[in-house]
C-alpha atoms as a PDB file:
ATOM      1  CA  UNK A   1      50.482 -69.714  19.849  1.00  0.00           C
ATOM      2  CA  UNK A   2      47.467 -71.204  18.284  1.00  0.00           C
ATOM      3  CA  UNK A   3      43.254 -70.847  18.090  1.00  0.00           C
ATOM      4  CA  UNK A   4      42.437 -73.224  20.612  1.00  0.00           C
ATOM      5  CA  UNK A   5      38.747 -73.490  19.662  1.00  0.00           C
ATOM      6  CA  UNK A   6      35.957 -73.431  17.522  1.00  0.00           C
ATOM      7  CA  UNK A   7      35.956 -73.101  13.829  1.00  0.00           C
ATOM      8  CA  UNK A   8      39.955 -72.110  13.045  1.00  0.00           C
ATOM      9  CA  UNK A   9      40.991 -74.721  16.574  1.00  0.00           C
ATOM     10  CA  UNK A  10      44.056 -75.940  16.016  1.00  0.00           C
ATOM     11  CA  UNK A  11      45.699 -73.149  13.518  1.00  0.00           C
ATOM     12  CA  UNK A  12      48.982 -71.750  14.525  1.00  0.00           C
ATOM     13  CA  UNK A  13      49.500 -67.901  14.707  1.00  0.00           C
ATOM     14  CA  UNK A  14      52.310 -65.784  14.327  1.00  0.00           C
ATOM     15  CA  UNK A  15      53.736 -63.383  16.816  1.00  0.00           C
ATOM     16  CA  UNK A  16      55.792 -60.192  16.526  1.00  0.00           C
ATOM     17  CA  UNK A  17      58.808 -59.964  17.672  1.00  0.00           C
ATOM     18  CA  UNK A  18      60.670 -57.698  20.481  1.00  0.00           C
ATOM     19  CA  UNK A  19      59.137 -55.953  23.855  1.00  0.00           C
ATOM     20  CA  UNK A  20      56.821 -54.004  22.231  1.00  0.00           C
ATOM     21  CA  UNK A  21      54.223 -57.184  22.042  1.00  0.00           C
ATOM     22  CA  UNK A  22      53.208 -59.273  24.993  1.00  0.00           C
ATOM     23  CA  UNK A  23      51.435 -62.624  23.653  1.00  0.00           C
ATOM     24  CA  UNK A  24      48.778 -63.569  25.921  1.00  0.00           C
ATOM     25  CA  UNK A  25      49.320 -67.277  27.401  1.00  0.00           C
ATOM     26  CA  UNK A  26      46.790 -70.039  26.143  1.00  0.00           C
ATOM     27  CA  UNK A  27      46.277 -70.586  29.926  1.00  0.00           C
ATOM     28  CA  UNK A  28      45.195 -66.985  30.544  1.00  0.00           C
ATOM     29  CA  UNK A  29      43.267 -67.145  27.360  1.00  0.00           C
ATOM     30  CA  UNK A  30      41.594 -70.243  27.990  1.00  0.00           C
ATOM     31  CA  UNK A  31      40.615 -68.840  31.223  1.00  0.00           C
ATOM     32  CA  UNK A  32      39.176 -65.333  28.932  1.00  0.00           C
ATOM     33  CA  UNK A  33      36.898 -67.312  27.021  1.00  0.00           C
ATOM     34  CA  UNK A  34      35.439 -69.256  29.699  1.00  0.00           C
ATOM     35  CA  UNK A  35      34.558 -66.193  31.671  1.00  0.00           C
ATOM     36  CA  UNK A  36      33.129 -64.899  28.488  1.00  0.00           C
ATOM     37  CA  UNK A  37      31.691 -68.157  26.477  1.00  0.00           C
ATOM     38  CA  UNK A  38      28.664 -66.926  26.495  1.00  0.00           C
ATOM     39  CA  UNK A  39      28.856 -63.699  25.453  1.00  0.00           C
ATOM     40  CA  UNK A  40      30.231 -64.117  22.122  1.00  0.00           C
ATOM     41  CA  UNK A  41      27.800 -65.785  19.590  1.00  0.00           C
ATOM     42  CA  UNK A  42      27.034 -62.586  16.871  1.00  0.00           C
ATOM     43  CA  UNK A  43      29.271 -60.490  18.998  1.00  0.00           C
ATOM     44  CA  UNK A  44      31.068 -57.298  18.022  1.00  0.00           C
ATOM     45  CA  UNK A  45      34.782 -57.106  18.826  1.00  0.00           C
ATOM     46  CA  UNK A  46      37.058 -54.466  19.009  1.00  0.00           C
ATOM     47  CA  UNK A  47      41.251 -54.994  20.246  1.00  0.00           C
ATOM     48  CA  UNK A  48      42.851 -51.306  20.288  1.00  0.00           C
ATOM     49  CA  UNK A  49      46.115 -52.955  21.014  1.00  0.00           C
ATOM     50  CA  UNK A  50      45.856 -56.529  18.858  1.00  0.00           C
ATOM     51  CA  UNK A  51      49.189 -57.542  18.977  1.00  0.00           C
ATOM     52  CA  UNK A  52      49.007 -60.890  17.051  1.00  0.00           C
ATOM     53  CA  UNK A  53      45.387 -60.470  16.370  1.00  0.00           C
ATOM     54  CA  UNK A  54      45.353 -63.778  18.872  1.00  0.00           C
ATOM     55  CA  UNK A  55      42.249 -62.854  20.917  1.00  0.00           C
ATOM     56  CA  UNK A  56      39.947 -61.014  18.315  1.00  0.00           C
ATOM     57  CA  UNK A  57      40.728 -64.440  16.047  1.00  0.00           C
ATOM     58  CA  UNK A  58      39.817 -66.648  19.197  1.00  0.00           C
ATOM     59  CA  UNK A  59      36.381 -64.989  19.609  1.00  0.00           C
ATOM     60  CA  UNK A  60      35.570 -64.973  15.579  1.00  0.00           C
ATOM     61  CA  UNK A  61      36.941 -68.737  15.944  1.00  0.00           C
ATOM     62  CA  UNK A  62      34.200 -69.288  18.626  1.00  0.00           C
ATOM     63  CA  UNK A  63      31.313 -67.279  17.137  1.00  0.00           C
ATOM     64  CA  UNK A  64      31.954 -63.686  17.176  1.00  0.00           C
ATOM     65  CA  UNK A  65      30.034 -61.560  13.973  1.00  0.00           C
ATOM     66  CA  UNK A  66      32.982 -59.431  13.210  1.00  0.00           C
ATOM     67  CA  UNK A  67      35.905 -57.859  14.746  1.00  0.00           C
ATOM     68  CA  UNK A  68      38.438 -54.530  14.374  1.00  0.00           C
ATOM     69  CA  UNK A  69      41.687 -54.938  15.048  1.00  0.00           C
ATOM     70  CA  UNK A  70      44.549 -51.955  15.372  1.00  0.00           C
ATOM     71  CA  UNK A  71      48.262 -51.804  16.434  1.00  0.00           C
ATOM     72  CA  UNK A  72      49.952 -48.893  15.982  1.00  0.00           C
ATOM     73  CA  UNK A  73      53.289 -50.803  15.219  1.00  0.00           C
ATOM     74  CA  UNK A  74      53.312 -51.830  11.028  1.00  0.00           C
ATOM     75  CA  UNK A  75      55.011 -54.908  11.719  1.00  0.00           C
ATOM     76  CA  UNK A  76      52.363 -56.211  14.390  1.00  0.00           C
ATOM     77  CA  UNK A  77      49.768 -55.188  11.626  1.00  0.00           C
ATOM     78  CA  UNK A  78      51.585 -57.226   8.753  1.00  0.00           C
ATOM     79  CA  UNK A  79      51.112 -59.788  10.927  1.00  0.00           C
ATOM     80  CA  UNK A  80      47.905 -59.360  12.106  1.00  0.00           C
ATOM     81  CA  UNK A  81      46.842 -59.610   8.423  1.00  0.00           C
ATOM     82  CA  UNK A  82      48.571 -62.625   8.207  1.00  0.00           C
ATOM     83  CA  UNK A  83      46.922 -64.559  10.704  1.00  0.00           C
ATOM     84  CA  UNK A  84      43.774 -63.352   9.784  1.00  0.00           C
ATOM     85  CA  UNK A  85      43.851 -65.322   6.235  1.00  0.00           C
ATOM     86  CA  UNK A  86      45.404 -67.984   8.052  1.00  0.00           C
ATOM     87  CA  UNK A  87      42.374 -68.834  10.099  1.00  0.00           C
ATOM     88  CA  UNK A  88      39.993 -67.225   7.018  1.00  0.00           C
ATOM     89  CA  UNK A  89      38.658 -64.992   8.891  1.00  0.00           C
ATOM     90  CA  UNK A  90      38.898 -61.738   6.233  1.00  0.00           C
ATOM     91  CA  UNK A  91      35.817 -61.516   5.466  1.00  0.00           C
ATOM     92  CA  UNK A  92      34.720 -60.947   9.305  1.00  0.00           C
ATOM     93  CA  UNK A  93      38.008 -58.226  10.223  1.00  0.00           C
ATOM     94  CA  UNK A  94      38.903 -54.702   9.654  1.00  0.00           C
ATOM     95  CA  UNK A  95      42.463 -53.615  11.054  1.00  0.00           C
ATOM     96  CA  UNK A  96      43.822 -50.627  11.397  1.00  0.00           C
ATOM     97  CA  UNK A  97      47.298 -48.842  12.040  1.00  0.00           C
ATOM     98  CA  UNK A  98      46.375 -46.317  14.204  1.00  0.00           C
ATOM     99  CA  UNK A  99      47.656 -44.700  17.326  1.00  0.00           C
ATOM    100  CA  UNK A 100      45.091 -46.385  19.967  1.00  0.00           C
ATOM    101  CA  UNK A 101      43.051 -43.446  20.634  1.00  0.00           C
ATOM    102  CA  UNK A 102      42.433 -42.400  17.069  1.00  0.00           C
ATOM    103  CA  UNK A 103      41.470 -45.834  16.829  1.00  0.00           C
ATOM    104  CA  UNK A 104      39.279 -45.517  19.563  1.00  0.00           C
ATOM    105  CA  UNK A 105      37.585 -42.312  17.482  1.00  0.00           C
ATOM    106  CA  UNK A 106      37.387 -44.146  14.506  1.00  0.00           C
ATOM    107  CA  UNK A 107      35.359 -46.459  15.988  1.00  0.00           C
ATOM    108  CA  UNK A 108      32.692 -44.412  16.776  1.00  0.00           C
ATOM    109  CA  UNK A 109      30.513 -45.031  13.451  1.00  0.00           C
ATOM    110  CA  UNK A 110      30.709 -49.087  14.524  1.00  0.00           C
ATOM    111  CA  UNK A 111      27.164 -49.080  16.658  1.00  0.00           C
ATOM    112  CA  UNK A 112      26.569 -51.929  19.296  1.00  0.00           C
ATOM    113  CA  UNK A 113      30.295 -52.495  20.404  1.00  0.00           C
ATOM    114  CA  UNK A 114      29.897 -56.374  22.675  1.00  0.00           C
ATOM    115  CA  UNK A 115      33.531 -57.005  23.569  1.00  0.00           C
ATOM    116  CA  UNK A 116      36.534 -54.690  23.762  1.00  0.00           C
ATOM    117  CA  UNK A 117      39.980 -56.483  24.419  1.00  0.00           C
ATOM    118  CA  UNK A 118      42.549 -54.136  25.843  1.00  0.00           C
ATOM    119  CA  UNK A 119      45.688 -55.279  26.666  1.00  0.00           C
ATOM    120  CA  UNK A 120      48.351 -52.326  26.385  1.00  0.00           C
ATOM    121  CA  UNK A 121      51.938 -52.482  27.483  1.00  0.00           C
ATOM    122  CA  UNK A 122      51.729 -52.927  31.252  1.00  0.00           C
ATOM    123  CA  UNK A 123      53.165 -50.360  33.302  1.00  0.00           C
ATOM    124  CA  UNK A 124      51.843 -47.515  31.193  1.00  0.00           C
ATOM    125  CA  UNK A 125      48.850 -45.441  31.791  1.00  0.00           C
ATOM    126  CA  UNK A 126      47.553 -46.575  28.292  1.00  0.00           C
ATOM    127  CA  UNK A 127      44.761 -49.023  30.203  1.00  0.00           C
ATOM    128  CA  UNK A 128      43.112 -46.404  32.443  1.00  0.00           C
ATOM    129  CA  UNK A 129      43.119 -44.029  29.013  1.00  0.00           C
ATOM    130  CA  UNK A 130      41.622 -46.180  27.032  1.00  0.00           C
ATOM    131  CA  UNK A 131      38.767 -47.019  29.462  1.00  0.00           C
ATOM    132  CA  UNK A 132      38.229 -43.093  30.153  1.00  0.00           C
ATOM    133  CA  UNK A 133      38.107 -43.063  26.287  1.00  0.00           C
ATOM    134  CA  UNK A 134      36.225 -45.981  25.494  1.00  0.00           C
ATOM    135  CA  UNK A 135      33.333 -44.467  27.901  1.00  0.00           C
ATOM    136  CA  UNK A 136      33.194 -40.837  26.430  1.00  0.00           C
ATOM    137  CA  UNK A 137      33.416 -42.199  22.648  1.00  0.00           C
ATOM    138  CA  UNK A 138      32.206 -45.666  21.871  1.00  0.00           C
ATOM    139  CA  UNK A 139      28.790 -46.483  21.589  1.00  0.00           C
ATOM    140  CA  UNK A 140      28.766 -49.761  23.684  1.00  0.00           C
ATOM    141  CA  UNK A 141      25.884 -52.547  23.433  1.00  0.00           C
ATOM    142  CA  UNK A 142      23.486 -52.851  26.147  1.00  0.00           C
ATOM    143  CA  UNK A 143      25.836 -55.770  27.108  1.00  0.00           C
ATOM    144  CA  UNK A 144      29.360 -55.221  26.443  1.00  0.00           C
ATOM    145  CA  UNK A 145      32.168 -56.307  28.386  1.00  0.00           C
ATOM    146  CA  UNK A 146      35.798 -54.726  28.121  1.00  0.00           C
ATOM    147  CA  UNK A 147      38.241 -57.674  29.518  1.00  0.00           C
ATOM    148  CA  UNK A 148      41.084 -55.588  30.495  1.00  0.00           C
ATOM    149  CA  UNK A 149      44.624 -57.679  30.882  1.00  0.00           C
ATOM    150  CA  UNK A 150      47.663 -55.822  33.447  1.00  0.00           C
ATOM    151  CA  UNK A 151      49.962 -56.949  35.824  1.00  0.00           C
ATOM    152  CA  UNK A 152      49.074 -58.262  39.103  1.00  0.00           C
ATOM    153  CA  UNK A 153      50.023 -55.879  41.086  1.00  0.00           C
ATOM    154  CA  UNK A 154      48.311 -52.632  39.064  1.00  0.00           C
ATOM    155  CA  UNK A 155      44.932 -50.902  41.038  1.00  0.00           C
ATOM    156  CA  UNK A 156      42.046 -50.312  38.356  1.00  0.00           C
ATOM    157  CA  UNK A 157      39.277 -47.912  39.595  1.00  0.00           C
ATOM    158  CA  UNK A 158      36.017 -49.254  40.606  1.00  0.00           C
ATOM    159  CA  UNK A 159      34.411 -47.377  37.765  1.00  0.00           C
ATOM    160  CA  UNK A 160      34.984 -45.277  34.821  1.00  0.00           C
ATOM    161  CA  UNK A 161      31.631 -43.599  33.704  1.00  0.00           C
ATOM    162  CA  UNK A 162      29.420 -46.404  32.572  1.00  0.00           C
ATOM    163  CA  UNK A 163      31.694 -48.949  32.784  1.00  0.00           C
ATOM    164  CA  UNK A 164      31.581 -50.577  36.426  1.00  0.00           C
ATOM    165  CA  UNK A 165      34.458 -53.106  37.462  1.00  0.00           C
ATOM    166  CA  UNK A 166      33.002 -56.608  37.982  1.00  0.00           C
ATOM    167  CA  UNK A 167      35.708 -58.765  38.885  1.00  0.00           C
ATOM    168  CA  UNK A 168      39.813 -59.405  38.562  1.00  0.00           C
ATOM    169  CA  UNK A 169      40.858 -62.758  38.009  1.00  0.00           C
ATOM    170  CA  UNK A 170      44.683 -63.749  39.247  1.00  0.00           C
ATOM    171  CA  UNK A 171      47.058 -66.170  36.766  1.00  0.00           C
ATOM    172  CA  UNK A 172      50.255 -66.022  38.458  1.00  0.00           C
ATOM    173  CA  UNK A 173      51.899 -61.989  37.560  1.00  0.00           C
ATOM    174  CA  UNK A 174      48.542 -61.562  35.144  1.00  0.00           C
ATOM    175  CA  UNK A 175      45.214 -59.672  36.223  1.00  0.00           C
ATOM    176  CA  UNK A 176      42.476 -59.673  33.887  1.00  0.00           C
ATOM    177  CA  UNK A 177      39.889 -57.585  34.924  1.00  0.00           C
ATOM    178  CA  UNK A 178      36.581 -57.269  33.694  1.00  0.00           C
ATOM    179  CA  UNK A 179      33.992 -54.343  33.121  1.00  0.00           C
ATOM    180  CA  UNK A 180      30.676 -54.549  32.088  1.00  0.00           C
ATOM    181  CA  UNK A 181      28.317 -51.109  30.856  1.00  0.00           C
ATOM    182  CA  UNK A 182      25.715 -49.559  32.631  1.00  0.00           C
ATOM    183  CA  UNK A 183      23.502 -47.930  30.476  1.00  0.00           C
ATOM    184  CA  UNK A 184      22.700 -44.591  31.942  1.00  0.00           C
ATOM    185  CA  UNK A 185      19.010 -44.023  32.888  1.00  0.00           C
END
């Protein structure tokens, strides 16, 4: 697994080990960051379930302001913080190892939230959560997107509050869905 653009291109992360972490692909994240390319210059990020730290990296690699990062498992957050001074990036994250929906809390003193990645273990109900969440607690950006990665085969609601479904995008077993916010008038 490595950045494959911008600023840090090139720079090999590390991954955690066993089922609890699901890298995303550099196909399927290739195909992310064209879908949102233009979307992330000064953006805001915010990955409730970071993993390696892989996709909040990618977008600070490719001209994202600042992102926060949680995991709730220590050893995906010790290496989270690696990668992060890998690609030099510590100056521009925050992580946290939080449970995801105390994370979600916390972030409610971050205004102007542009990109959310959420990408929980599939086959949980943790996705549709954190969108119900995300919409009661967060205050979102005029413009922000929440790309939402799940199996193929799971059924995402059209809408949840002010964020309305745009589009899924298929890569083989991998959905990545995407919802954009609708201020409320």
């Amino acid at each position: 697994m490595r950045i494959i653009s911008g600023t840090a291109k090139g720079i090999k992360l590390e991954t955690p080990f066993g089922e609890h972490t699901r890298p995303t692909s550099d196909r399927v994240k290739e195909a992310i960051f064209s879908i949102i390319q233009f979307d992330l210059e000064n953006a805001v990020i915010f990955e409730p379930f970071a993993g390696s730290g892989q996709l909040s990296l990618e977008a600070l690699s490719r001209g994202a302001k600042t992102a926060y990062l949680n995991d709730d498992d220590s050893s995906a957050i010790k290496i989270i913080n690696s990668n992060i001074i890998k690609t030099g990036f510590t100056d521009k994250c925050t992580t946290f190892n939080l449970p995801f929906d105390i994370a979600i809390k916390k972030m409610t003193a971050i205004p102007n939230i542009d990109i959310i990645f959420l990408d929980p273990p599939y086959n949980s109900p943790l996705l549709e959560n954190s969108l119900k969440l995300i919409t009661k607690t967060l205050k979102l950006s005029s413009h922000s997107i929440i790309i939402c990665e799940h199996s193929i085969d799971k059924t995402l609601a059209n809408r949840y509050n002010n964020l309305v479904f745009y589009k899924t995008y298929k890569y083989s077993k991998i959905g990545i869905s995407i919802y954009k916010y609708e201020k409320s008038i």
